[in-house]
Protein backbone atom coordinates (compact mmCIF):
# COMPACT_ATOMS: atom_id res chain seq x y z
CA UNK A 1 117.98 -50.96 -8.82
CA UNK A 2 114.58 -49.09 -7.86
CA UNK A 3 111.86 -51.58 -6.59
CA UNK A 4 108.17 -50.81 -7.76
CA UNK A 5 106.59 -53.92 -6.93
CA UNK A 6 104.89 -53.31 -3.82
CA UNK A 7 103.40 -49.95 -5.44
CA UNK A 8 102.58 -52.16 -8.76
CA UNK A 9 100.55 -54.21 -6.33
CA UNK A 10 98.74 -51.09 -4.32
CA UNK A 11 98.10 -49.65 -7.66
CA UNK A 12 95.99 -52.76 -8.79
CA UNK A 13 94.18 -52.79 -5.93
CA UNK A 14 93.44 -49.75 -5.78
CA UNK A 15 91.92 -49.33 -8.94
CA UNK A 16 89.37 -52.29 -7.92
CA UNK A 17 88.33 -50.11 -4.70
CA UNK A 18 88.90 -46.49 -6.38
CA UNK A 19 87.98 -44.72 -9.54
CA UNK A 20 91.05 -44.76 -11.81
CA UNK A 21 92.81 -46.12 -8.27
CA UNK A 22 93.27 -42.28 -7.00
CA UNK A 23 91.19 -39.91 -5.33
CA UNK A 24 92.66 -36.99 -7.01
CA UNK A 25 93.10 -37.06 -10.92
CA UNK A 26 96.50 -35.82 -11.53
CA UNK A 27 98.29 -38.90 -8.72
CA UNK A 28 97.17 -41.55 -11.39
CA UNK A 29 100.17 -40.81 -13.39
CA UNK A 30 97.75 -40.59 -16.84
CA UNK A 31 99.82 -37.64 -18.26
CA UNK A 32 103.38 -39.53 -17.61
CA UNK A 33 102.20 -43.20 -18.38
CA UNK A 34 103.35 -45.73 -15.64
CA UNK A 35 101.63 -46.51 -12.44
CA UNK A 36 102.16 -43.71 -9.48
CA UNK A 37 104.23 -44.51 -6.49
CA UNK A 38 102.36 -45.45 -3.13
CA UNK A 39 104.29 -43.07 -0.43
CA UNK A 40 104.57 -44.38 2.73
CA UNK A 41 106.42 -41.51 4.70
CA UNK A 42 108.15 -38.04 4.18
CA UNK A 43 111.15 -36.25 5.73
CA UNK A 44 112.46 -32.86 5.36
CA UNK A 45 112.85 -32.61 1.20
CA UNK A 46 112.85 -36.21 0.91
CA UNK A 47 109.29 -38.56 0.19
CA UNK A 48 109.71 -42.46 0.82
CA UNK A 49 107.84 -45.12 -1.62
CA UNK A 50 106.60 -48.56 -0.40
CA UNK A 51 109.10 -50.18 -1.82
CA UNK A 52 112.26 -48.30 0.50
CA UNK A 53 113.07 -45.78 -2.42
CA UNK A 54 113.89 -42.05 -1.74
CA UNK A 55 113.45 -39.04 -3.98
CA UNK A 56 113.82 -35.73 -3.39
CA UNK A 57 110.29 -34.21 -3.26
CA UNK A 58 109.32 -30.85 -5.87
CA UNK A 59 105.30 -32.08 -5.38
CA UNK A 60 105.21 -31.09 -1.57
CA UNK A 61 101.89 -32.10 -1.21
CA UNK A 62 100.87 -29.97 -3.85
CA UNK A 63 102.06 -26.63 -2.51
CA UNK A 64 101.31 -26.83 1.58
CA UNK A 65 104.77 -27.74 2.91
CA UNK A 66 106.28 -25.16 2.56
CA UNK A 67 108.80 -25.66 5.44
CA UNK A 68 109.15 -29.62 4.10
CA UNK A 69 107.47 -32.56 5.26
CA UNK A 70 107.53 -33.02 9.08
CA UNK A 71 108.42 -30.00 9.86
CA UNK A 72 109.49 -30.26 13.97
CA UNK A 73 107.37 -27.21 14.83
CA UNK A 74 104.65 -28.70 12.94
CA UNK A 75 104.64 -31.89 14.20
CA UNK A 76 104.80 -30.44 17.43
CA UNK A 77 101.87 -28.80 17.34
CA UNK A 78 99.80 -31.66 15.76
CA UNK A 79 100.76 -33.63 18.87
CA UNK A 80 99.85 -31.32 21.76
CA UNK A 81 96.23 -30.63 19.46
CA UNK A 82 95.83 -34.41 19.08
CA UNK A 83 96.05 -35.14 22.17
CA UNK A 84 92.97 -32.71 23.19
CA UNK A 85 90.85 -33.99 20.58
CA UNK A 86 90.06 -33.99 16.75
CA UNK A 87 86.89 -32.08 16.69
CA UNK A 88 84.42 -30.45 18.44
CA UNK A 89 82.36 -28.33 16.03
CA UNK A 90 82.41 -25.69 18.27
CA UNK A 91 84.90 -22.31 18.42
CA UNK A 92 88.50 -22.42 19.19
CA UNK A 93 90.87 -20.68 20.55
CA UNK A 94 93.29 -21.42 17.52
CA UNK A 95 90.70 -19.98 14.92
CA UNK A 96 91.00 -17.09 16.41
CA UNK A 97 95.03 -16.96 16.20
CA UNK A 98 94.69 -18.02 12.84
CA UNK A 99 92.66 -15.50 11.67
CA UNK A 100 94.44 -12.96 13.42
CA UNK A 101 97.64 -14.15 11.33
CA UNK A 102 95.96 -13.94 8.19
CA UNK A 103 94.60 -10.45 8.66
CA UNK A 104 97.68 -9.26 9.85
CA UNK A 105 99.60 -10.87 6.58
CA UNK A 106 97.01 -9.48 4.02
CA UNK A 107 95.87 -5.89 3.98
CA UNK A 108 93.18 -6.60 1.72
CA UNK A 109 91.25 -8.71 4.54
CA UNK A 110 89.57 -7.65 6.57
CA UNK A 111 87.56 -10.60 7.83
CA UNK A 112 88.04 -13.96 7.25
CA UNK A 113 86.14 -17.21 6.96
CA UNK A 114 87.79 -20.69 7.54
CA UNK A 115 86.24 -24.11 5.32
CA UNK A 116 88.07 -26.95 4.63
CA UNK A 117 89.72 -26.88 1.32
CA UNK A 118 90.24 -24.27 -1.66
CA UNK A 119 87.54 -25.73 -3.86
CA UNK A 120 85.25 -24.49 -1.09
CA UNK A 121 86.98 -20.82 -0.90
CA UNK A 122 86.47 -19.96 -4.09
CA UNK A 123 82.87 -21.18 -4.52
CA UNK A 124 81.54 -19.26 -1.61
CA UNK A 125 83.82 -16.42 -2.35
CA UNK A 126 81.33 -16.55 -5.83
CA UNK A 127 78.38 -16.99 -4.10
CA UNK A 128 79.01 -14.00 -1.78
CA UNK A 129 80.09 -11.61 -4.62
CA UNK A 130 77.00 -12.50 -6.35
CA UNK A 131 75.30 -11.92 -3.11
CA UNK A 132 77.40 -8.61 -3.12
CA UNK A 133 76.50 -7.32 -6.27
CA UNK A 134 73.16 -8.45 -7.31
CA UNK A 135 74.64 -9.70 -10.42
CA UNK A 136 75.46 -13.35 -12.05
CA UNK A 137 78.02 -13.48 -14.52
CA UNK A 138 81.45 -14.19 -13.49
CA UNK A 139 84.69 -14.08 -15.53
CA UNK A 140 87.30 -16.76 -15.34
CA UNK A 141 90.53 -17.47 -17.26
CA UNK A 142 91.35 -20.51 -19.33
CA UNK A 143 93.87 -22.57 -17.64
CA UNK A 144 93.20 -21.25 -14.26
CA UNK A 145 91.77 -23.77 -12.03
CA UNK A 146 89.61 -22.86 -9.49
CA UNK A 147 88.46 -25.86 -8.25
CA UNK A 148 85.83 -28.53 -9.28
CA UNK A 149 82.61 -26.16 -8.48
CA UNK A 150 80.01 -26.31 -11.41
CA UNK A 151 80.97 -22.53 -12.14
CA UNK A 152 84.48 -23.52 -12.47
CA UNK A 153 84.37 -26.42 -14.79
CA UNK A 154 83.51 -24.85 -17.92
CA UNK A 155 85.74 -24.05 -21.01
CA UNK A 156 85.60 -21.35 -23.77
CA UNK A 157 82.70 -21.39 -26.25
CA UNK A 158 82.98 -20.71 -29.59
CA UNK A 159 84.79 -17.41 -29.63
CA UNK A 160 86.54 -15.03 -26.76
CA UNK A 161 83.54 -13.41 -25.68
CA UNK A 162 80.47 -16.57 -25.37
CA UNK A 163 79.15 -17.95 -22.82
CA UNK A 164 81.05 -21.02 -21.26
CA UNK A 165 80.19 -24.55 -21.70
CA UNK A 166 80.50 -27.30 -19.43
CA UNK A 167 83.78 -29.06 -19.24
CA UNK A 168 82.68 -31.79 -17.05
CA UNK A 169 79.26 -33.68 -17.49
CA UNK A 170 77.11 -33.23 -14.65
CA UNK A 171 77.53 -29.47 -14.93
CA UNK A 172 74.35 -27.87 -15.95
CA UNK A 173 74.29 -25.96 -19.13
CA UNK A 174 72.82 -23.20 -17.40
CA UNK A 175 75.55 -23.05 -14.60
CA UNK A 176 78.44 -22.75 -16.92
CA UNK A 177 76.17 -20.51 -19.26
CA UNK A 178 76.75 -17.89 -16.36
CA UNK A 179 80.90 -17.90 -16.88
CA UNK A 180 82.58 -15.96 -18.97
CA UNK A 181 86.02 -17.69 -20.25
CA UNK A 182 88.72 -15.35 -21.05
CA UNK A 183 92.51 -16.30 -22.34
CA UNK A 184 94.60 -15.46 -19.31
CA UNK A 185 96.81 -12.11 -19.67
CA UNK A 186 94.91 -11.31 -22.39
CA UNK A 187 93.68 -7.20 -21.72
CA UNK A 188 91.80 -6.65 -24.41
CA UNK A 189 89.68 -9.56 -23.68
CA UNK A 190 89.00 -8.66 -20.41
CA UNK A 191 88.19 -5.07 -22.15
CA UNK A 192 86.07 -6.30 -24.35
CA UNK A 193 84.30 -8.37 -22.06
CA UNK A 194 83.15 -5.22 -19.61
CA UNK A 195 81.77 -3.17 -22.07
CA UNK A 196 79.46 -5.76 -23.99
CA UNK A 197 78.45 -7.68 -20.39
CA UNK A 198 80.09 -4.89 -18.07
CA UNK A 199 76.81 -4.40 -15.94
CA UNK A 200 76.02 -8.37 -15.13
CA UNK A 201 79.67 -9.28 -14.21
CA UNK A 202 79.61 -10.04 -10.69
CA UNK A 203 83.01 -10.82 -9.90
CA UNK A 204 86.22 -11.55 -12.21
CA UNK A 205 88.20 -14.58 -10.46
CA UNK A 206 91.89 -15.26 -11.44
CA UNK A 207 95.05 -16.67 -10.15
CA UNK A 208 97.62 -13.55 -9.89
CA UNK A 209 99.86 -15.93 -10.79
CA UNK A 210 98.22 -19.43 -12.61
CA UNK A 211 99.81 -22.15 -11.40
CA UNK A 212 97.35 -24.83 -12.96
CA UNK A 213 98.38 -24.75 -16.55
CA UNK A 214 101.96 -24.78 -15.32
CA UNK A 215 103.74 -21.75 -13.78
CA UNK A 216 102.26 -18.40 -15.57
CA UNK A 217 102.98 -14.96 -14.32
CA UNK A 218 100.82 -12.11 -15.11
CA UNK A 219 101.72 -9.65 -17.71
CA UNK A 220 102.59 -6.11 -16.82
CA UNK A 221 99.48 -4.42 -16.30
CA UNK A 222 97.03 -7.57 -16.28
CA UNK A 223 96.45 -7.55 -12.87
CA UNK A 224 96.17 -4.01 -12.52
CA UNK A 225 93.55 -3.41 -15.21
CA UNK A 226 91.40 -6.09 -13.67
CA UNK A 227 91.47 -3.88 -10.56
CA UNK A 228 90.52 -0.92 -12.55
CA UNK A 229 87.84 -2.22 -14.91
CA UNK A 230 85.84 -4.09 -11.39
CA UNK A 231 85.92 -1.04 -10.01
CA UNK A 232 84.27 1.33 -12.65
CA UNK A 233 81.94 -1.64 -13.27
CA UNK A 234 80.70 -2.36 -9.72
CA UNK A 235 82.26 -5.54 -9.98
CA UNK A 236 84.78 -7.72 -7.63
CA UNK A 237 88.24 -8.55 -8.06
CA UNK A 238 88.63 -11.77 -6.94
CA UNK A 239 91.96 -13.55 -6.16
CA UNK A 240 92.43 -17.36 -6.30
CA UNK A 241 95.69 -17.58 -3.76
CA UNK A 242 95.43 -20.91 -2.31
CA UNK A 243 98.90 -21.55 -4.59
CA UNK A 244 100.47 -18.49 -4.13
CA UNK A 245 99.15 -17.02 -0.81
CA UNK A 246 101.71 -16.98 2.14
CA UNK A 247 104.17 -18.49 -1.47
CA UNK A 248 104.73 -15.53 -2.41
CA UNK A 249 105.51 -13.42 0.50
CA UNK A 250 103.69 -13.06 3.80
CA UNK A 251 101.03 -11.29 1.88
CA UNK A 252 101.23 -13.31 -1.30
CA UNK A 253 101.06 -12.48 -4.79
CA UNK A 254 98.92 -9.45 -4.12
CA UNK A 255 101.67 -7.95 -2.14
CA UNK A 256 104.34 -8.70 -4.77
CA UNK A 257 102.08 -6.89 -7.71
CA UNK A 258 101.04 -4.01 -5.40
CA UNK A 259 97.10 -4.92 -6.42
CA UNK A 260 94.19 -5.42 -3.77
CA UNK A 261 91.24 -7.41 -4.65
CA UNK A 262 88.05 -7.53 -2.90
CA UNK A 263 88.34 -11.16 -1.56
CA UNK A 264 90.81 -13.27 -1.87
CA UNK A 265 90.71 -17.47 -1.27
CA UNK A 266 93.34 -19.71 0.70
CA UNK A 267 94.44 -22.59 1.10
CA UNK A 268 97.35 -24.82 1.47
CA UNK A 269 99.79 -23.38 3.01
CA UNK A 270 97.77 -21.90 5.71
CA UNK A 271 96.65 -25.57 7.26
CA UNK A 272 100.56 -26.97 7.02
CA UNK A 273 99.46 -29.93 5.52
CA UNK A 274 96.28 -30.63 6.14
CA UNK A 275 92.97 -29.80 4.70
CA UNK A 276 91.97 -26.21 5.24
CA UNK A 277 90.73 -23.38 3.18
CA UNK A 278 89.64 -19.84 3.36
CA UNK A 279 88.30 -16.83 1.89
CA UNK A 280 88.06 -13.38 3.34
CA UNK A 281 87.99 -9.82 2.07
CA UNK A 282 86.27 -6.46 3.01
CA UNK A 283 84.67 -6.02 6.04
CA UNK A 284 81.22 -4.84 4.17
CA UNK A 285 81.51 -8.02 1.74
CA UNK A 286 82.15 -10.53 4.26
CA UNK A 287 79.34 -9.43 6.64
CA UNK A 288 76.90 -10.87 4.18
CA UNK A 289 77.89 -14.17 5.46
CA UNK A 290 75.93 -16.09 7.95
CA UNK A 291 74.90 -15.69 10.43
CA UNK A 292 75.83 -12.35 10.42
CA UNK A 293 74.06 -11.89 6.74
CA UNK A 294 72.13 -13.75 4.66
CA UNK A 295 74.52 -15.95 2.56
CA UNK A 296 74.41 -19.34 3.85
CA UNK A 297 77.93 -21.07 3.98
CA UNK A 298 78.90 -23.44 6.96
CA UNK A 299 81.12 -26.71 7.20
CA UNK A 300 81.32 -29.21 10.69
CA UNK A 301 84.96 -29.92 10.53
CA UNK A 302 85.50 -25.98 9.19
CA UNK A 303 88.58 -24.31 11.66
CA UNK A 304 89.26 -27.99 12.30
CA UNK A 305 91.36 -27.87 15.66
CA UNK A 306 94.20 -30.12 14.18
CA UNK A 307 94.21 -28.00 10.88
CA UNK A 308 94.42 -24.45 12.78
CA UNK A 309 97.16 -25.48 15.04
CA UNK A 310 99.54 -27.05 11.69
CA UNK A 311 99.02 -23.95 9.91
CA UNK A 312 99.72 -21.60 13.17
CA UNK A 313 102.70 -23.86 13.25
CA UNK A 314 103.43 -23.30 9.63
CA UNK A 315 103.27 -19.00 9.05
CA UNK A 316 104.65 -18.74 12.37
CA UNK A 317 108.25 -19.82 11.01
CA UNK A 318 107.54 -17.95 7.96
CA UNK A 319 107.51 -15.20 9.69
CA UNK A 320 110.96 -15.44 10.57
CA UNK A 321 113.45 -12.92 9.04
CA UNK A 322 115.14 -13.96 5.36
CA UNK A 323 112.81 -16.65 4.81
CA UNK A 324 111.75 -15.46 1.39
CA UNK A 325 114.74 -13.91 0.46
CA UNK A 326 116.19 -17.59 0.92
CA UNK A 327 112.82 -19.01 -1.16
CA UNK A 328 113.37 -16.85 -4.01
CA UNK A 329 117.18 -17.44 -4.10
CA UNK A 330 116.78 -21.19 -3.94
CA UNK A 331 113.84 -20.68 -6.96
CA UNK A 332 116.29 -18.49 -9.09
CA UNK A 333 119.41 -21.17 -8.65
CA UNK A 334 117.12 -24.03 -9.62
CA UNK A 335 115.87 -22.34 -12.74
CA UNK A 336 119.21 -21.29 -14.10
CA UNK A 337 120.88 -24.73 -13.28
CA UNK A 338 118.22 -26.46 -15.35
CA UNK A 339 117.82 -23.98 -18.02
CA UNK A 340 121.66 -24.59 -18.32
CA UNK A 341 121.59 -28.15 -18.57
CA UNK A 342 119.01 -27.64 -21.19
CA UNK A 343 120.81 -25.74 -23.16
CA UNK A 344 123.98 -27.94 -22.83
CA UNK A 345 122.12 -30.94 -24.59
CA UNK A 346 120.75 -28.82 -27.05
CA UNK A 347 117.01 -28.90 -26.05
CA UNK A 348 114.86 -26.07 -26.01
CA UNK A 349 113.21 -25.62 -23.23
CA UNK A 350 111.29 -22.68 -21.49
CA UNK A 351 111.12 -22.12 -17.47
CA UNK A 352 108.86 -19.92 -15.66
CA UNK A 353 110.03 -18.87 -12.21
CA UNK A 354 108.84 -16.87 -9.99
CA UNK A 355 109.39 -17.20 -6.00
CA UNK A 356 109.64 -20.69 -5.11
CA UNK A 357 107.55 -21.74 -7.96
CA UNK A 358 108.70 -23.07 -11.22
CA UNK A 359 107.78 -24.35 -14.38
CA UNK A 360 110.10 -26.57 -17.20
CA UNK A 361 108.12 -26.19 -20.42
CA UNK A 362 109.55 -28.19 -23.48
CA UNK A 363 108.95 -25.39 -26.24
CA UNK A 364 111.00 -22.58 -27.88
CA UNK A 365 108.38 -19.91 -27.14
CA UNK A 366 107.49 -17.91 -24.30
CA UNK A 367 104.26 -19.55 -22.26
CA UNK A 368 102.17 -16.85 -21.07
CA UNK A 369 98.82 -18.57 -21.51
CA UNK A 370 96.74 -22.09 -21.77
CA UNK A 371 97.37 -22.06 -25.51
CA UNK A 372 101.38 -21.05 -25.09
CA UNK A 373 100.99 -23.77 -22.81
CA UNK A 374 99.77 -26.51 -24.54
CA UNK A 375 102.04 -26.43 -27.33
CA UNK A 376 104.85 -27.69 -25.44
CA UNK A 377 106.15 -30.77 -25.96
CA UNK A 378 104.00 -32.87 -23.44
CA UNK A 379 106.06 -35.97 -24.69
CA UNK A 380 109.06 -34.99 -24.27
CA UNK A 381 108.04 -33.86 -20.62
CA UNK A 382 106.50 -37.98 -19.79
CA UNK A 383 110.80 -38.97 -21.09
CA UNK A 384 111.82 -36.47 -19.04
CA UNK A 385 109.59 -37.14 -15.86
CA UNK A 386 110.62 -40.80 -15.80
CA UNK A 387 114.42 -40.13 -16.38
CA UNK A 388 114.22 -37.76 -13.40
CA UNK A 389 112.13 -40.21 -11.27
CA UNK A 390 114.74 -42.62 -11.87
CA UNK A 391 117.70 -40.39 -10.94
CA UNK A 392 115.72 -39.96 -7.51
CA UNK A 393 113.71 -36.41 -8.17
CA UNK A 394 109.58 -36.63 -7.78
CA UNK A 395 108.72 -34.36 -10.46
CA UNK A 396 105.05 -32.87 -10.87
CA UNK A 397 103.37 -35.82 -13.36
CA UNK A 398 101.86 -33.55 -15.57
CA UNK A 399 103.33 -30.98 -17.72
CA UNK A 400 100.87 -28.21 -16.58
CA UNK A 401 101.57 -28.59 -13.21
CA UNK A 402 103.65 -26.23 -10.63
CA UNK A 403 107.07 -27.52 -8.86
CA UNK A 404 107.21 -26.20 -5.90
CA UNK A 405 110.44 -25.75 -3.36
CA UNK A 406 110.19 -25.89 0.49
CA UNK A 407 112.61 -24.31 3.06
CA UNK A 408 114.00 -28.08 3.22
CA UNK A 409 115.32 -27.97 0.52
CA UNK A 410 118.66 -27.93 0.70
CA UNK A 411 121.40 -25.98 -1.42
CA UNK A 412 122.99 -29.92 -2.04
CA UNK A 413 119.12 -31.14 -3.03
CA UNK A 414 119.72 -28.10 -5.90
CA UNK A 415 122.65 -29.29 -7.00
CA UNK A 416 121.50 -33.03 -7.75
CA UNK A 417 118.64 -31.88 -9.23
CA UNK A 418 120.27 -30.00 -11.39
CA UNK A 419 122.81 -32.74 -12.67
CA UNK A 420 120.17 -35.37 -13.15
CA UNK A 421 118.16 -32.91 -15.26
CA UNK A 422 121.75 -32.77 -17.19
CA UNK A 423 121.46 -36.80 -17.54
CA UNK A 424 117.79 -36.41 -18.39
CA UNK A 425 117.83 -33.99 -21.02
CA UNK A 426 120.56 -36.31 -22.77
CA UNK A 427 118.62 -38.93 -22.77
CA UNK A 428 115.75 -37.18 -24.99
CA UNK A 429 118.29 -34.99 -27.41
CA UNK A 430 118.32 -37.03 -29.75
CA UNK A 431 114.14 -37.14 -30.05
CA UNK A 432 114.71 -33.42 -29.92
CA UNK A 433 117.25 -33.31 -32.93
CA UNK A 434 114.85 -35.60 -35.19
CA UNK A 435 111.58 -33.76 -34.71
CA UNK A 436 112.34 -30.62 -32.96
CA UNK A 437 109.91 -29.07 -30.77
């Protein structure tokens, strides 16, 4: 039987020392119900609770281990850095190599800055194509998350082409008046959007593929006519690929759609575990930033010695030969095992893969968008979460959340998955049969 106590014990103490007892939202376990396991250790595909239980691991930190927790070559690396210090807030050899390695990977950049997390990416990638273009308004997507920046916390107004409003209190009005929310995949929108406000759009930012409102690929074409409509407006294409950069292929979802933005943002992956971030683009757009131009961004522990060397570490075994052939394979095999079992116990389910990335929505429609999205079954998702957690498999605890596979994942790990999923979705049938979805 699983033991919870010790984590039932964290939990309340936690939440006397910590808002909610978390410092990140979405760890709380709000959108599952229950109190979140306290994990004390991870190995390969496998995470380890307080209380001695093991489960095989589809959070992965959230998208940055790619090659599995403790990773040899990764651990490696941390040791020898370690060992000459944590920080010096002065230039490395390592940023260099990491740079280098990003450059290489992604034609569309140029030059690169390191900060220390994807929040900070894509708010100075803002700031600099505002800086860029002399303009203010930016265009987001619903259900794209961006980070908690002022300009990213804002939802719709009152019809597809308003001004945002604040999502968040503490964002000014004023801030969020200056972001233009758009329903992701949506062309016309975007359309729509150019030729009323087409000459004050700074910058359109998007993930290529969201990953925030659950697993969403873009529509045939989206991405491409945001490249075309920036460019006749003297705008920039921004990508958000801290999810999907380095996921996706070497040069992440951009390479997979065949579309360049202007700058794109990092993160995750490229620190191998620990915090890191980046943004980078053209050559003439990044040498706006200081001090070689006039837009201030700077961060002490930014190209943080220990980071650099864990995510050298990480894209240099990515770089090895089949490596995303055997991502993608072990994504597809997944996705068709579970859509199987789902349709074995009758429930209707809908799963968006693409790459290592994957998404179970309980619904009988296609999701292609925050409202698509939010009509699945979120209940149905909490039964299914906990039936999974108790058959040993750490789900995402949220539906709108991405599952994401590592190279440690084994072909076995698959397989178990896939037949608790099979004793899951039994378990909720006969919800399923009474009130449909």
């Amino acid at each position: 039987m699983r033991r919870i106590s010790r984590s039932q014990q964290l939990y309340e103490r936690a939440c006397d020392l910590m808002p909610g007892g978390v410092n990140s939202p979405v760890r709380a376990f709000r959108a599952v119900g229950g109190d979140p396991l306290f994990i004390t250790r991870g190995e390969g595909s496998k995470i380890f609770d307080v209380d001695g239980n093991e489960y095989i691991d589809y959070v992965c930190s959230w998208g940055p281990l790619i090659l599995g927790h403790a990773h040899p070559a990764v651990v490696a690396a941390l040791e020898k850095a370690i060992r000459a210090g944590t920080s010096y807030g002065a230039p490395t050899e390592g940023e260099v190599a990491l740079a280098s390695l990003i450059v290489e990977a992604v034609p569309s950049v140029e030059r690169v800055r390191l900060v220390n997390s994807g929040t900070e990416a894509t708010m100075s990638a803002v700031r600099l194509a505002r800086a860029f273009t002399g303009r203010n308004k930016v265009i987001k997507f619903a259900g794209c998350y961006h980070g908690h920046a002022d300009t990213f916390l804002v939802q719709a107004g009152s019809g597809a082409l308003t001004m945002g409003v604040p999502s968040s209190p503490g964002v000014p009005a004023e801030i969020s008046g200056l972001t233009l929310v758009l329903p992701y995949n949506d062309i016309s929108a975007v359309e729509n959007a150019f030729e009323r406000f087409g000459q004050e759009i700074a910058a359109v930012i998007v993930e290529p593929v969201a990953g925030n409102m659950g697993i969403v690929p873009p529509r045939p074409g989206f991405l491409d006519t945001l490249r075309e409509l920036t460019s006749e407006a003297g705008s920039l294409l921004i990508f958000d690929e801290v999810i999907t950069g380095f996921r996706l292929g070497p040069g992440g979802a951009q390479q997979r759609f065949g579309v360049k933005p202007d700058l794109t943002c990092f993160g995750k992956i490229i620190g191998g575990g620990l915090p890191v971030g980046a943004y980078g683009g053209r050559a003439e757009i990044m040498q706006l930033v200081a001090p070689e131009g006039p837009v201030y961004q700077a961060g002490t522990l930014s190209g943080n010695p220990l980071a650099v060397q864990a995510g050298i570490a990480t894209l240099e075994q990515l770089r090895k030969p089949g490596v995303y052939e055997e991502l993608e394979e072990k994504g597809k095999r997944l996705a068709e095992g579970i859509g199987e079992a789902a349709a074995k116990a009758g429930v209707p389910v809908r799963i968006n893969q693409i790459g290592s990335l994957l998404s179970v929505f309980f619904t009988d429609r296609a999701v292609e968008d925050l409202d698509s999205a939010i009509r699945a079954d979120q209940d149905s998702y909490r039964q299914f979460f906990i039936s999974m957690l108790e058959e040993g498999i750490y789900l995402p605890p949220s539906q709108f959340e991405a599952w994401f596979i590592s190279l440690a994942h084994a072909w076995e790990d698959l397989e178990k998955t896939v037949a608790a999923a099979e004793k899951s979705f039994k378990k909720i049938e006969k919800k399923v049969c009474q009130n449909g979805l």
